[in-house]
Protein backbone atom coordinates (compact mmCIF):
# COMPACT_ATOMS: atom_id res chain seq x y z
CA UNK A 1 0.00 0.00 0.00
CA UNK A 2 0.94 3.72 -0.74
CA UNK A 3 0.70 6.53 1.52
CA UNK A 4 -2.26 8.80 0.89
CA UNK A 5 -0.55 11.92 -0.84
CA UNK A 6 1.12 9.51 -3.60
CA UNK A 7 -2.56 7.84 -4.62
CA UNK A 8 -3.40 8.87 -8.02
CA UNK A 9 -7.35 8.81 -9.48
CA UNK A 10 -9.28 10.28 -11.80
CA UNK A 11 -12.90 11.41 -10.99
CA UNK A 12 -14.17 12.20 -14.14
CA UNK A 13 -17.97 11.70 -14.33
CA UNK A 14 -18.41 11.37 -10.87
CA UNK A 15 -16.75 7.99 -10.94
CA UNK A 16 -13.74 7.01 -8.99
CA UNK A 17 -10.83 5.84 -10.95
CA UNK A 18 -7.69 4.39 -10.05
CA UNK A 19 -4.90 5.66 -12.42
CA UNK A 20 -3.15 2.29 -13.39
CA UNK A 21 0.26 2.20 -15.10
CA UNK A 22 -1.72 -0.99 -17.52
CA UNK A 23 0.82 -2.18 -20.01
CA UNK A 24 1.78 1.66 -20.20
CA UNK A 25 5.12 1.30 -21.93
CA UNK A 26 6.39 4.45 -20.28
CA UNK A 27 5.60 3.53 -17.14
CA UNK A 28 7.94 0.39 -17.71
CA UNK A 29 10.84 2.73 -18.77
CA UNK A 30 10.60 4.89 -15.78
CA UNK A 31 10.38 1.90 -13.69
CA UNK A 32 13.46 0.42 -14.97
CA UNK A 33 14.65 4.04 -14.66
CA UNK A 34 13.73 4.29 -11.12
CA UNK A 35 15.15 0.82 -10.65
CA UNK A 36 18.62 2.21 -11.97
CA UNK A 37 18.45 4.82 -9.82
CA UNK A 38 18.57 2.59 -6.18
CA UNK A 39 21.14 0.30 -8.41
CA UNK A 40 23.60 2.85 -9.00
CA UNK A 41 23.35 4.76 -5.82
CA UNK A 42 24.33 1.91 -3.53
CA UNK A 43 27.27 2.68 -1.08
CA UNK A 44 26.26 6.80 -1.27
CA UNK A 45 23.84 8.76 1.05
CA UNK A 46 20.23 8.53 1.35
CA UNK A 47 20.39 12.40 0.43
CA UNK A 48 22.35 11.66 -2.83
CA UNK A 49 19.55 9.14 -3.97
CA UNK A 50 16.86 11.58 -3.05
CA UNK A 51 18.52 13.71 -4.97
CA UNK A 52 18.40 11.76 -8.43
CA UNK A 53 14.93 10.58 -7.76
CA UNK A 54 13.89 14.40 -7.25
CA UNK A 55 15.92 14.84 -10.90
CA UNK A 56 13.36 12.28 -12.39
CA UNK A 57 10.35 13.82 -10.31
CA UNK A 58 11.00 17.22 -12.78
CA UNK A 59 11.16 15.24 -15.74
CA UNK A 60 7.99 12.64 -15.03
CA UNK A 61 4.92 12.88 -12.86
CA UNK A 62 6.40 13.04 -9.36
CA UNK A 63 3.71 11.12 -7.68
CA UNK A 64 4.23 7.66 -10.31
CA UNK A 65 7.98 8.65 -9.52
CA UNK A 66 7.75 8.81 -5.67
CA UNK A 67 5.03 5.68 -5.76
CA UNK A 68 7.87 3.16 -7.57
CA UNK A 69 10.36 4.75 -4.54
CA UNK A 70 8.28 3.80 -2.32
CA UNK A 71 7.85 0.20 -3.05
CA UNK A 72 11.71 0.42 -3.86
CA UNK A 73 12.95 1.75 -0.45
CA UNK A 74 11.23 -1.77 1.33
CA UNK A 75 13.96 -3.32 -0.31
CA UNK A 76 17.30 -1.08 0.27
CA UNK A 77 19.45 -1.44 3.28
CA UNK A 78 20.51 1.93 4.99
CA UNK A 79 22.93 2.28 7.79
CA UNK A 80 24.88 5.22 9.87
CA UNK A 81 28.95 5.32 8.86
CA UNK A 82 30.75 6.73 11.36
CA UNK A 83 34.23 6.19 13.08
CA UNK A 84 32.05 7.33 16.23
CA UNK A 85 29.02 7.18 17.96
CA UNK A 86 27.11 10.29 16.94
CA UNK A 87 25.01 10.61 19.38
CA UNK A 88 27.53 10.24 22.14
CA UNK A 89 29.46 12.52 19.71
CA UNK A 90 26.95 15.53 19.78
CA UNK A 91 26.58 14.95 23.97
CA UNK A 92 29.96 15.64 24.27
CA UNK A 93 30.14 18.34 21.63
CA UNK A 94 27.66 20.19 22.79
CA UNK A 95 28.77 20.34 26.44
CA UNK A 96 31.94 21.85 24.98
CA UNK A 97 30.05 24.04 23.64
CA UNK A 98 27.72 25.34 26.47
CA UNK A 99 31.47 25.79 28.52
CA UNK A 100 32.82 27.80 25.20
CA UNK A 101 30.02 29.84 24.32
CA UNK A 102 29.56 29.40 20.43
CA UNK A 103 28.70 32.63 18.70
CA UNK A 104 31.39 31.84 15.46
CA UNK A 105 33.30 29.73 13.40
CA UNK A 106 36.20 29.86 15.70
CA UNK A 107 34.11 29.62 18.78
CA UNK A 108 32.55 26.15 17.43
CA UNK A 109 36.55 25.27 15.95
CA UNK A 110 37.43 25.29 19.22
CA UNK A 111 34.21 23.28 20.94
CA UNK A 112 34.87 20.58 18.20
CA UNK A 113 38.48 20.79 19.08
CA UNK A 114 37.85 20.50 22.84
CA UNK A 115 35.40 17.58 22.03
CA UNK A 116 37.64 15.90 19.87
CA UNK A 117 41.11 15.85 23.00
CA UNK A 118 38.37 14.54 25.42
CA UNK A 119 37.34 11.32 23.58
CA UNK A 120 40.91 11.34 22.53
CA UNK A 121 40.16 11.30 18.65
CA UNK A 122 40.70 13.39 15.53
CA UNK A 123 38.75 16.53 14.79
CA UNK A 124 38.23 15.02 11.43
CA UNK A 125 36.22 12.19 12.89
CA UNK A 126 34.32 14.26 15.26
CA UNK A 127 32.97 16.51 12.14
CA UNK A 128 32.20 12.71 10.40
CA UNK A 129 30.19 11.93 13.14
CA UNK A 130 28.50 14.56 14.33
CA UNK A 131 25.49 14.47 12.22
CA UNK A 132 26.26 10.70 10.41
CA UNK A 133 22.84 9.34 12.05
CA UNK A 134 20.70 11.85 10.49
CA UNK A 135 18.48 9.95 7.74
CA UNK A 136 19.71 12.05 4.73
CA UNK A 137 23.51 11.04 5.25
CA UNK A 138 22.77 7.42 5.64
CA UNK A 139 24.46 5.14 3.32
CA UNK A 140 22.12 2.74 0.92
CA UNK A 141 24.08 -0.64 1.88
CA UNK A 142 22.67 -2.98 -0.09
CA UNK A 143 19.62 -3.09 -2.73
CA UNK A 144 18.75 -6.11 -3.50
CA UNK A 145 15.17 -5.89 -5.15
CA UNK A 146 13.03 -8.68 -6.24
CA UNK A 147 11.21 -6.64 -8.60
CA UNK A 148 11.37 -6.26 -13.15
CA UNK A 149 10.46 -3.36 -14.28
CA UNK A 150 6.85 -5.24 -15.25
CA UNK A 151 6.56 -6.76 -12.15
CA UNK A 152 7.04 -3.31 -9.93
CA UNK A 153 4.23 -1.91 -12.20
CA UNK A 154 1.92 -4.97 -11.48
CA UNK A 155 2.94 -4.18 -7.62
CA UNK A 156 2.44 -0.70 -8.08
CA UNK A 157 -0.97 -1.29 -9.51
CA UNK A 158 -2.04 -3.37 -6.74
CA UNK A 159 -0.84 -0.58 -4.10
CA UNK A 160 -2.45 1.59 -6.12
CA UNK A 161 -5.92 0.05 -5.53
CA UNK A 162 -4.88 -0.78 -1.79
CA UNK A 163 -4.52 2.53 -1.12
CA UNK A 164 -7.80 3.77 -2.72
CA UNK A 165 -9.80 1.15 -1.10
CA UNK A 166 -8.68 2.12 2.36
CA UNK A 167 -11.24 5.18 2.24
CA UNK A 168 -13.78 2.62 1.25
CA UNK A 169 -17.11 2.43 3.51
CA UNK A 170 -17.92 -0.97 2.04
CA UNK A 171 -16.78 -3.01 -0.26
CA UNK A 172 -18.77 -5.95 -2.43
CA UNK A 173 -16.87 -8.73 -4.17
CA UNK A 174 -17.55 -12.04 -5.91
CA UNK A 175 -14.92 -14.29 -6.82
CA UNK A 176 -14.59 -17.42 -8.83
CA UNK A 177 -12.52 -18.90 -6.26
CA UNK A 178 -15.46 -17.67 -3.12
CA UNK A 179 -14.52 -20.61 -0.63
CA UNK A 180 -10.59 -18.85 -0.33
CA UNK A 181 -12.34 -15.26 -0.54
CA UNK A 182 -14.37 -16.24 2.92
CA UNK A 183 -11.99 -17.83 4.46
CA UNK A 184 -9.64 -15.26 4.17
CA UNK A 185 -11.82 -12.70 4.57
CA UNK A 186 -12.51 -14.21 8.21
CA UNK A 187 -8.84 -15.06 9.13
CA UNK A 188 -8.48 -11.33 8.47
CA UNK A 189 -10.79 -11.04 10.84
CA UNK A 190 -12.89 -7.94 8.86
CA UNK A 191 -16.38 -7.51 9.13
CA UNK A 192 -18.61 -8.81 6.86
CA UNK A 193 -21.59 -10.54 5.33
CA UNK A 194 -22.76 -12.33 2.14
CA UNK A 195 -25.79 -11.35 -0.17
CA UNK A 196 -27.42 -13.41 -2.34
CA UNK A 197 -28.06 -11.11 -5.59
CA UNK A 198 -29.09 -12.22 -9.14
CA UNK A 199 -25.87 -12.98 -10.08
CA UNK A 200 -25.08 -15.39 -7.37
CA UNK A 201 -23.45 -14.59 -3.70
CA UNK A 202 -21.06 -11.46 -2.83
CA UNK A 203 -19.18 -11.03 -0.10
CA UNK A 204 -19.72 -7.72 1.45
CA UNK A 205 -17.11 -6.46 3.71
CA UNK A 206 -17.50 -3.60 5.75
CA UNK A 207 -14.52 -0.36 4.78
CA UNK A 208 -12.22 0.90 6.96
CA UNK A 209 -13.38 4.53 6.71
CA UNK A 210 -17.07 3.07 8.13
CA UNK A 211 -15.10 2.53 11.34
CA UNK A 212 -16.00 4.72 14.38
CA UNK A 213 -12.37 5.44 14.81
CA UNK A 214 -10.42 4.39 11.66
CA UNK A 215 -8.61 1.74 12.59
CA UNK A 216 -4.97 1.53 10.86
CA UNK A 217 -4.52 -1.91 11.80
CA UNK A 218 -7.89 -2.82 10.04
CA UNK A 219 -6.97 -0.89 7.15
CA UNK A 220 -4.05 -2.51 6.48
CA UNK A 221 -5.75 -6.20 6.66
CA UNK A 222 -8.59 -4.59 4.45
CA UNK A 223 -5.78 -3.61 2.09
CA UNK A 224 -4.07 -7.15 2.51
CA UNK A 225 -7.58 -8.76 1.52
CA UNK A 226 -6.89 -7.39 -2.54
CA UNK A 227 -4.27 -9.52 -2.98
CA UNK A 228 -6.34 -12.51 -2.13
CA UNK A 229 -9.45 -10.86 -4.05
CA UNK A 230 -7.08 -10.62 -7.45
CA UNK A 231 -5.57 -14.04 -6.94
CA UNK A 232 -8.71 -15.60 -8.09
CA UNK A 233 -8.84 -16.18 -11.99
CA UNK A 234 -12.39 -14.05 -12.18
CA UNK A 235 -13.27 -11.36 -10.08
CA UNK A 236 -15.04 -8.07 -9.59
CA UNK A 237 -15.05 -5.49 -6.63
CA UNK A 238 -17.09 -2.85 -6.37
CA UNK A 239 -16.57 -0.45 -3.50
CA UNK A 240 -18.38 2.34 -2.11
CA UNK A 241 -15.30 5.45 -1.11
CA UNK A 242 -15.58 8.11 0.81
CA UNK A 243 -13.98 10.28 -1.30
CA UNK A 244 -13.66 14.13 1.07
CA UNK A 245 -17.85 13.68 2.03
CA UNK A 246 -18.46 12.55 -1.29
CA UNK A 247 -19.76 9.00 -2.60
CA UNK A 248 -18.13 7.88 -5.47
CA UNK A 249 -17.82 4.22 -6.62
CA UNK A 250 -14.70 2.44 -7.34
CA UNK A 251 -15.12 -0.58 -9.65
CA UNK A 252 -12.07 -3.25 -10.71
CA UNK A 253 -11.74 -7.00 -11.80
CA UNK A 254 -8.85 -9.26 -12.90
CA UNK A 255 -7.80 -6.76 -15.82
CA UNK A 256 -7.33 -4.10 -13.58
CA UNK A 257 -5.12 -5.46 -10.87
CA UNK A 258 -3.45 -8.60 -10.78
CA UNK A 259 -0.69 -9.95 -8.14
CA UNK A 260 2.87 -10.34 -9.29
CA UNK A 261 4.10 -13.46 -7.88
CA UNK A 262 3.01 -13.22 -4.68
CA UNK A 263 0.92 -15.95 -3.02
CA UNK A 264 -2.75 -14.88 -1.12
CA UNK A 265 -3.12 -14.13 2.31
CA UNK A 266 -2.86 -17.89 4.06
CA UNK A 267 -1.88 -16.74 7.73
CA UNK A 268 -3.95 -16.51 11.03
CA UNK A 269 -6.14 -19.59 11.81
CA UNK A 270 -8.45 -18.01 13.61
CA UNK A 271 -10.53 -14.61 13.08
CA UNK A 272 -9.22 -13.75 16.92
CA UNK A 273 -7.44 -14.91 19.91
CA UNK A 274 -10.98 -15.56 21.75
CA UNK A 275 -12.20 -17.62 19.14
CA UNK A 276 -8.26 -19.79 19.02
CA UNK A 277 -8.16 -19.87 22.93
CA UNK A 278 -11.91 -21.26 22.92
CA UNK A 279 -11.07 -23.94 20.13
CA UNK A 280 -7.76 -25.16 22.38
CA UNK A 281 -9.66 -25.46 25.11
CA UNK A 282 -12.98 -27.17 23.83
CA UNK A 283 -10.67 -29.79 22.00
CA UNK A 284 -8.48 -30.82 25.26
CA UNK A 285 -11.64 -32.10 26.41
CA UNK A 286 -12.72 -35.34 26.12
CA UNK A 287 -16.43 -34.42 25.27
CA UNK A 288 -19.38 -36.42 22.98
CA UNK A 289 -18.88 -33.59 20.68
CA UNK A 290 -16.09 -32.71 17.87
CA UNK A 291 -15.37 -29.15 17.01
CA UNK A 292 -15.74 -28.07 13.35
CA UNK A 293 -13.84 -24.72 12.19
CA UNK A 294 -15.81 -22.57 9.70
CA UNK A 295 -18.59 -25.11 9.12
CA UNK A 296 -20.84 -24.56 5.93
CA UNK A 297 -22.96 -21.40 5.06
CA UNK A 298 -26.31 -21.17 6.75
CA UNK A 299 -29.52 -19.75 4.68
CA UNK A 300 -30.66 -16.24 6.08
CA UNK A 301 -33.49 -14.68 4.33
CA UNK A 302 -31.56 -13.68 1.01
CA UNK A 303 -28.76 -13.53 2.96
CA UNK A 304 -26.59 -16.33 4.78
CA UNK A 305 -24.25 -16.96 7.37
CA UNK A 306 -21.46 -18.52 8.06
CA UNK A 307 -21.39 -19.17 11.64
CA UNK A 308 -17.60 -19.36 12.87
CA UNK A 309 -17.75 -22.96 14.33
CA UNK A 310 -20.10 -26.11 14.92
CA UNK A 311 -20.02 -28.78 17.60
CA UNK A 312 -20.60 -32.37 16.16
CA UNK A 313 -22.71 -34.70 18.02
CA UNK A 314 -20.47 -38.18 17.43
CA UNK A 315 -23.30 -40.40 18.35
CA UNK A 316 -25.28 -38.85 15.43
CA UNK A 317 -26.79 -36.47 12.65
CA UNK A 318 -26.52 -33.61 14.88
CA UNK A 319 -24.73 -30.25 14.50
CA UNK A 320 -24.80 -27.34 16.76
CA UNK A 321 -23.68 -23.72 15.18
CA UNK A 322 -21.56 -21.20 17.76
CA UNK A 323 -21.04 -17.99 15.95
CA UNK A 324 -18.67 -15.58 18.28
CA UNK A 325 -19.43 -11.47 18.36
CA UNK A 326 -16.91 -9.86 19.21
CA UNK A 327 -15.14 -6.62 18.04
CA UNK A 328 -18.34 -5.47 15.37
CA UNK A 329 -19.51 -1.95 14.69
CA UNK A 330 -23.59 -1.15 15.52
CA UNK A 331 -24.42 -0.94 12.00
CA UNK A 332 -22.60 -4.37 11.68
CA UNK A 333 -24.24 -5.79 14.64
CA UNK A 334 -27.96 -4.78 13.92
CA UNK A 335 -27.32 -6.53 10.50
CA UNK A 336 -26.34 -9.42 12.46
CA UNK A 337 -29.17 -9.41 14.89
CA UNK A 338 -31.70 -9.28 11.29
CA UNK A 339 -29.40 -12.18 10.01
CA UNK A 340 -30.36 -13.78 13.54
CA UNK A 341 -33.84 -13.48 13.02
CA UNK A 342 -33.97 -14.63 9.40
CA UNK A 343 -31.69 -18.17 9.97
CA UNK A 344 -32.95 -21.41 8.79
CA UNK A 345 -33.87 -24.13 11.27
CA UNK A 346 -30.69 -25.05 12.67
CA UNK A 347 -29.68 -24.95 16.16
CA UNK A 348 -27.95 -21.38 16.84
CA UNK A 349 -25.97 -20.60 19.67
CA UNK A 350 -23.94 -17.23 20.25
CA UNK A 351 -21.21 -16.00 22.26
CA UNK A 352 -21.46 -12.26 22.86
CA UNK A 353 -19.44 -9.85 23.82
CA UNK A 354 -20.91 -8.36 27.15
CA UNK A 355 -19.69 -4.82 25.67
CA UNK A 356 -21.93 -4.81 23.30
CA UNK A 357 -25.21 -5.04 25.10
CA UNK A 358 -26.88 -7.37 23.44
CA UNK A 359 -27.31 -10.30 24.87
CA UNK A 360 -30.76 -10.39 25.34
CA UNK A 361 -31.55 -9.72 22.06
CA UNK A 362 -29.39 -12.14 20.80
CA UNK A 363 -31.45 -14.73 23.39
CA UNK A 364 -34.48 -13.70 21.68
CA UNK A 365 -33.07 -14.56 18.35
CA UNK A 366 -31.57 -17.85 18.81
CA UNK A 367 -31.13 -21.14 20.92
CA UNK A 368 -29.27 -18.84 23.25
CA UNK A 369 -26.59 -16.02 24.01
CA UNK A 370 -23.20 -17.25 25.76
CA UNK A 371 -22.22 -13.88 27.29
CA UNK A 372 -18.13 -13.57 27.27
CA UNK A 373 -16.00 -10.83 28.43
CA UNK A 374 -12.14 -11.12 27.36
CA UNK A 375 -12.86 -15.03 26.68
CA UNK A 376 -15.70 -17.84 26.00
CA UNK A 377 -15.75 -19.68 29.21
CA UNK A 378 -15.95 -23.52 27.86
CA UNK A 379 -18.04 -24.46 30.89
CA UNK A 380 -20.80 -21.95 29.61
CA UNK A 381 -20.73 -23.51 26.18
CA UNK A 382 -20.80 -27.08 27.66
CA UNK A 383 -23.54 -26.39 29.85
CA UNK A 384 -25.68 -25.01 26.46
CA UNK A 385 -24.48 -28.56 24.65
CA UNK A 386 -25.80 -30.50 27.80
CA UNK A 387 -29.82 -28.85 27.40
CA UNK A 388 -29.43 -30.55 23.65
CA UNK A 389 -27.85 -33.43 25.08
CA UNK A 390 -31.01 -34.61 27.24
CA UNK A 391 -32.99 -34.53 24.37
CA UNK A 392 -30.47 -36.31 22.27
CA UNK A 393 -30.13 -39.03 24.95
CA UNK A 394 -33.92 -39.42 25.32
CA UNK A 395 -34.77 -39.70 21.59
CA UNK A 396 -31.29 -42.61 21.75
CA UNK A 397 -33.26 -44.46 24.08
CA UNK A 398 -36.48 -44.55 23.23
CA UNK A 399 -35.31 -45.92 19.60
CA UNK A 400 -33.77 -48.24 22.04
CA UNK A 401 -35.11 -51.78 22.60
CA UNK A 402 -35.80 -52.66 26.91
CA UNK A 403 -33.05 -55.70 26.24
CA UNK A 404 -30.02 -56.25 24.24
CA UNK A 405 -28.67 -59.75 23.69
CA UNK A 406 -25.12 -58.90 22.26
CA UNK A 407 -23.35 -62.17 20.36
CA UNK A 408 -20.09 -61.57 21.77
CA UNK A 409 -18.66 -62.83 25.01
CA UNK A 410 -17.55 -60.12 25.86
CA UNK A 411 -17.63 -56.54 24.50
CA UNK A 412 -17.52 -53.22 25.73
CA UNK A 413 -20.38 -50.70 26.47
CA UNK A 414 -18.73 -48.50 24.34
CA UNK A 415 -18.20 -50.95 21.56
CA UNK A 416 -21.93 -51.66 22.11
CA UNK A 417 -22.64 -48.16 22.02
CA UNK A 418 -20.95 -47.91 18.61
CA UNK A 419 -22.97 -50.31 16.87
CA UNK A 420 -25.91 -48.71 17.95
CA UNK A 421 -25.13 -44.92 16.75
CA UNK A 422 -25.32 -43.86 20.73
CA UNK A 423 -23.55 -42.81 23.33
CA UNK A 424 -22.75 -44.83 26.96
CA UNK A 425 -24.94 -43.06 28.70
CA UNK A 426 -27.90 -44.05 26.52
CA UNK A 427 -27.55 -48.06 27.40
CA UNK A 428 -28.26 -46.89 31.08
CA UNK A 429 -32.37 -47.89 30.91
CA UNK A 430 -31.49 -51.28 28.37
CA UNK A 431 -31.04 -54.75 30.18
CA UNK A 432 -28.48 -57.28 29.62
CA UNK A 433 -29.70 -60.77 30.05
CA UNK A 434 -27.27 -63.36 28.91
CA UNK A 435 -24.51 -61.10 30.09
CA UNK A 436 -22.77 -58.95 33.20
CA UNK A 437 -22.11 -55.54 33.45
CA UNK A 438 -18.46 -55.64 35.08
CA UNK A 439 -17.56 -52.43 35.30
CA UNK A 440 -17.67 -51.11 31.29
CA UNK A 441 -17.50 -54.08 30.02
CA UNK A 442 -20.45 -56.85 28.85
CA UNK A 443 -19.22 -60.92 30.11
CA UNK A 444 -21.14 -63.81 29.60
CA UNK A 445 -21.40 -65.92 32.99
CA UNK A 446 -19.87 -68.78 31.39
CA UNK A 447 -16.77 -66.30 30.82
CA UNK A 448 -16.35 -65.24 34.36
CA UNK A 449 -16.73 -68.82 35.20
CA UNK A 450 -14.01 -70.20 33.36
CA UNK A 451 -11.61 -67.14 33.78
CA UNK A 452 -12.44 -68.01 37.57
CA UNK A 453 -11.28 -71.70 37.86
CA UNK A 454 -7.99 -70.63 36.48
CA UNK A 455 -6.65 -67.65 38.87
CA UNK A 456 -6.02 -68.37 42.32
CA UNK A 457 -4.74 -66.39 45.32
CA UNK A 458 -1.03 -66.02 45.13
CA UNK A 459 -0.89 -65.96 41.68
CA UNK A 460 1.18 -63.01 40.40
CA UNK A 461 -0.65 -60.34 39.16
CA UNK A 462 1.33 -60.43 35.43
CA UNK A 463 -0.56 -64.14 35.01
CA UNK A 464 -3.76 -63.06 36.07
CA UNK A 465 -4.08 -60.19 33.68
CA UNK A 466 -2.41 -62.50 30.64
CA UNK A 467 -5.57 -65.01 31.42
CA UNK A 468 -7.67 -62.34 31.18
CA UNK A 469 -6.40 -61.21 28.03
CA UNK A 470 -6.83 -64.52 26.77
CA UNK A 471 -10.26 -64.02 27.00
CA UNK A 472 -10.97 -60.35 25.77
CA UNK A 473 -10.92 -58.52 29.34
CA UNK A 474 -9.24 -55.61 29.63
CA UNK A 475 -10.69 -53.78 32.77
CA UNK A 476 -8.40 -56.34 34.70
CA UNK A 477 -9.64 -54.20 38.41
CA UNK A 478 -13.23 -54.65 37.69
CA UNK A 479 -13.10 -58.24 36.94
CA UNK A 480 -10.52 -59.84 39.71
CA UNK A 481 -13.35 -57.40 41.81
CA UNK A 482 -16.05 -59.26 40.42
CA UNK A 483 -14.39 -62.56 41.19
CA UNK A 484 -13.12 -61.89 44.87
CA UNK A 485 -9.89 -61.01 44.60
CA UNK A 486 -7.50 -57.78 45.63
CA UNK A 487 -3.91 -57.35 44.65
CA UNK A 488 -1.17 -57.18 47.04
CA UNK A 489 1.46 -54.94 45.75
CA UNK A 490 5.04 -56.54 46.73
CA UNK A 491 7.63 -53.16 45.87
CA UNK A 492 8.52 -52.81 42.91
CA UNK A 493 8.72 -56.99 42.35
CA UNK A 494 4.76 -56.67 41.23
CA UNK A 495 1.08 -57.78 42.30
CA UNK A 496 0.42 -60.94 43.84
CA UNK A 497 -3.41 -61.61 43.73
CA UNK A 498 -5.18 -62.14 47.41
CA UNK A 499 -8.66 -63.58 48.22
CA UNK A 500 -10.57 -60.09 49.51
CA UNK A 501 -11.72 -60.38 53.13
């Protein structure tokens, strides 16, 4: 992005036009021009270069001339030369001079020379360093660009739009690629929605300039969102500016812009730390749910959502939606709160941001608000899972029969719960009657019976567990319980199984 006095547009008509170098021929020869320039100034000051770029400013349009420096100047090296530290150098200067009074040439001849016996140096290097830190006698180190002449117009370009867009109040996109438009769009974490129009779905994204306070920090993730916009092989943008009070719309597509070499925004997993911290701790429990990230769009009147996760039930077809408002302007959340209203029949929750004062509303709107301040407390959203739980758990049972009759020997109630598409807890009200519920685990009698005429008191605990492998039992506790027996723990030499008093 540019800074604000080098943009360049034309408002002809009352339109809003960026003015894009193109295939401008040129534009390529001052670019390679420009590109000379930082070449062949390398090892002299900053205030030499600015110097030969000002030379070209006279002779082409200053602005295209200062806009090619400033994407240049991200890619030169400047540092201070000096045989001394100049600002030490100027302290100690400059209390010679308070003690000599410097009113002439001779009076500050004779401070420098004063300076120059108390560090014990030259005069010579004293006058080197004096000033050597300032920015216009910095040396350009090293240049070592990455850009062509073509491809610093194609960056150029794409600055060029950046830095119109960040007056925009809203901008509306659609994208051939829409599924990496989103996505970004929310790792960016802007503000947003998505229309449905005649022409198919456009993301809408809310401008930096419809900020209360402009935000820089936004505007410079707005601006980063172009270069995922004109990655896409088809696009269009239309954005609304606010161009000094006045609306004017700025229009582009793939001919307009296009990104030289550089790959789309792919960073930031989450659209904020509340919603990362909520997703690390939700998933280091061990819960009947599984977290999905960005789950699919939800139907909203002619609009739709996309909430920003879902929790899975894993005993069945279920799916929860959690959609997380946090840092949103009031136009932004009143549009959300009508989005609310309008959603298709799909269980809704939403965490809200206390400061926002909407809570209740959002209650009204929904399966219920999840009030947060700083971060979603996971107990709150476990404790709105558990009201869908009880009716997930009732509905598992009654499609329950009263008795199961598993064929295996022995199998586990998890296992069992498996086959059956529910969870543990919903095998609580069904009967068992050819087998035993030892601890989690279903054992025909027959089972227990032989497993008990082959362990014995005194038998180390290593031989007792290896029969009970032999016959598919794993919860060894529960079963040498079941049969009578403790284990008598001998150091570090092992168990040695005891008849239990």
């Amino acid at each position: 992005m540019l800074t604000k006095d080098l943009l360049r547009v034309s408002r002809r008509g009352g339109g809003y036009y960026p003015q894009f170098v193109g295939e401008d021929a040129a534009a390529r020869d001052l670019a390679a021009c420009v590109l000379g320039v930082y070449q062949g100034h390398v090892g002299e000051t900053r205030g030499d270069l600015d110097s030969a770029l000002a030379d070209l400013e006279a002779e082409f349009e200053f602005k295209l001339v200062r806009g090619f420096a400033k994407l240049l100047d991200r890619e030169a090296t400047f540092e201070t030369r000096a045989p001394l530290d100049p600002e030490r150098t100027r302290r100690i200067v400059f209390e010679c001079a308070e003690s000599v009074g410097v009113a002439t040439d001779a009076d500050r001849r004779e401070a420098l020379s004063r300076a120059a016996e108390r560090m014990r140096v030259s005069t010579d290097d004293i006058e080197q360093s004096l000033y050597a830190d300032r920015e216009v006698a910095q040396v350009l180190c090293a240049f070592d660009s990455r850009w062509t002449p073509e491809t610093l117009c194609e960056q150029y370009d794409l600055s060029l739009a950046q830095t119109a867009l960040f007056d925009a109040t809203e901008v509306r996109v659609r994208s051939s690629d829409p599924a990496t438009l989103v996505s970004t769009v929310k790792r960016l974490r802007l503000l947003y929605e998505i229309r449905r129009t005649d022409e198919g779905r456009e993301v809408v994204v809310t401008g930096p300039d419809a900020l209360f306070t402009r935000s820089r920090r936004y505007g410079t993730r707005f601006a980063r969102l172009l270069r995922t916009v004109a990655g896409a092989s088809e696009w269009t943008l239309e954005a609304t500016i606010d161009d000094r009070n006045a609306e004017r719309t700025l229009r582009l597509d793939e001919s307009d812009v296009s990104v030289p070499g550089v790959e789309p925004v792919t960073e930031m997993t989450f659209d904020s730390g509340v919603e990362a911290d909520f997703a690390a701790r939700f998933q280091s429990l061990d819960l009947d749910w599984s977290l999905v990230r960005e789950p699919e769009p939800l139907a909203a009147g002619e609009h739709v959502v996309i909430p920003d996760f879902a929790f899975d039930w894993n005993h069945g077809e279920f799916r929860v939606f959690l959609e997380v408002m946090g840092f949103w302007t009031p136009e932004y959340v009143e549009k959300k709160l009508s989005r609310f209203g309008d959603l298709e029949d799909v269980a809704f929750l939403v965490a809200v941001d206390e400061s926002l004062g909407v809570g209740e509303a959002v209650e009204a709107l929904t399966d219920g608000a999840i009030p947060y301040s700083g971060t979603v407390r996971v107990k709150d959203a476990v404790d709105a899972l558990r009201e869908y739980e009880t009716d997930l758990l009732a509905e598992a049972r009654d499609a329950l029969p009263d008795e199961l009759r598993p064929d295996d020997d022995v199998i586990s109630l998890a296992d069992l719960a498996d086959a059956h598409g529910v969870s543990e807890q919903a095998l609580d009200s069904v009967a068992f009657p050819d087998h035993d519920v030892v601890g989690r685990t279903l054992v025909r009698p027959t089972v227990l019976e032989t497993v008990a005429e082959t362990i014995e008191a005194g038998q180390s605990l290593d031989a007792a567990e290896s029969t009970l492998a032999e016959h598919g039992l794993s919860d060894t506790s529960a079963v040498l319980s079941r049969l009578g027996y403790r284990v008598e723990w001998e150091g570090l030499g092992g168990g040695v199984l005891r008849a239990k008093s």
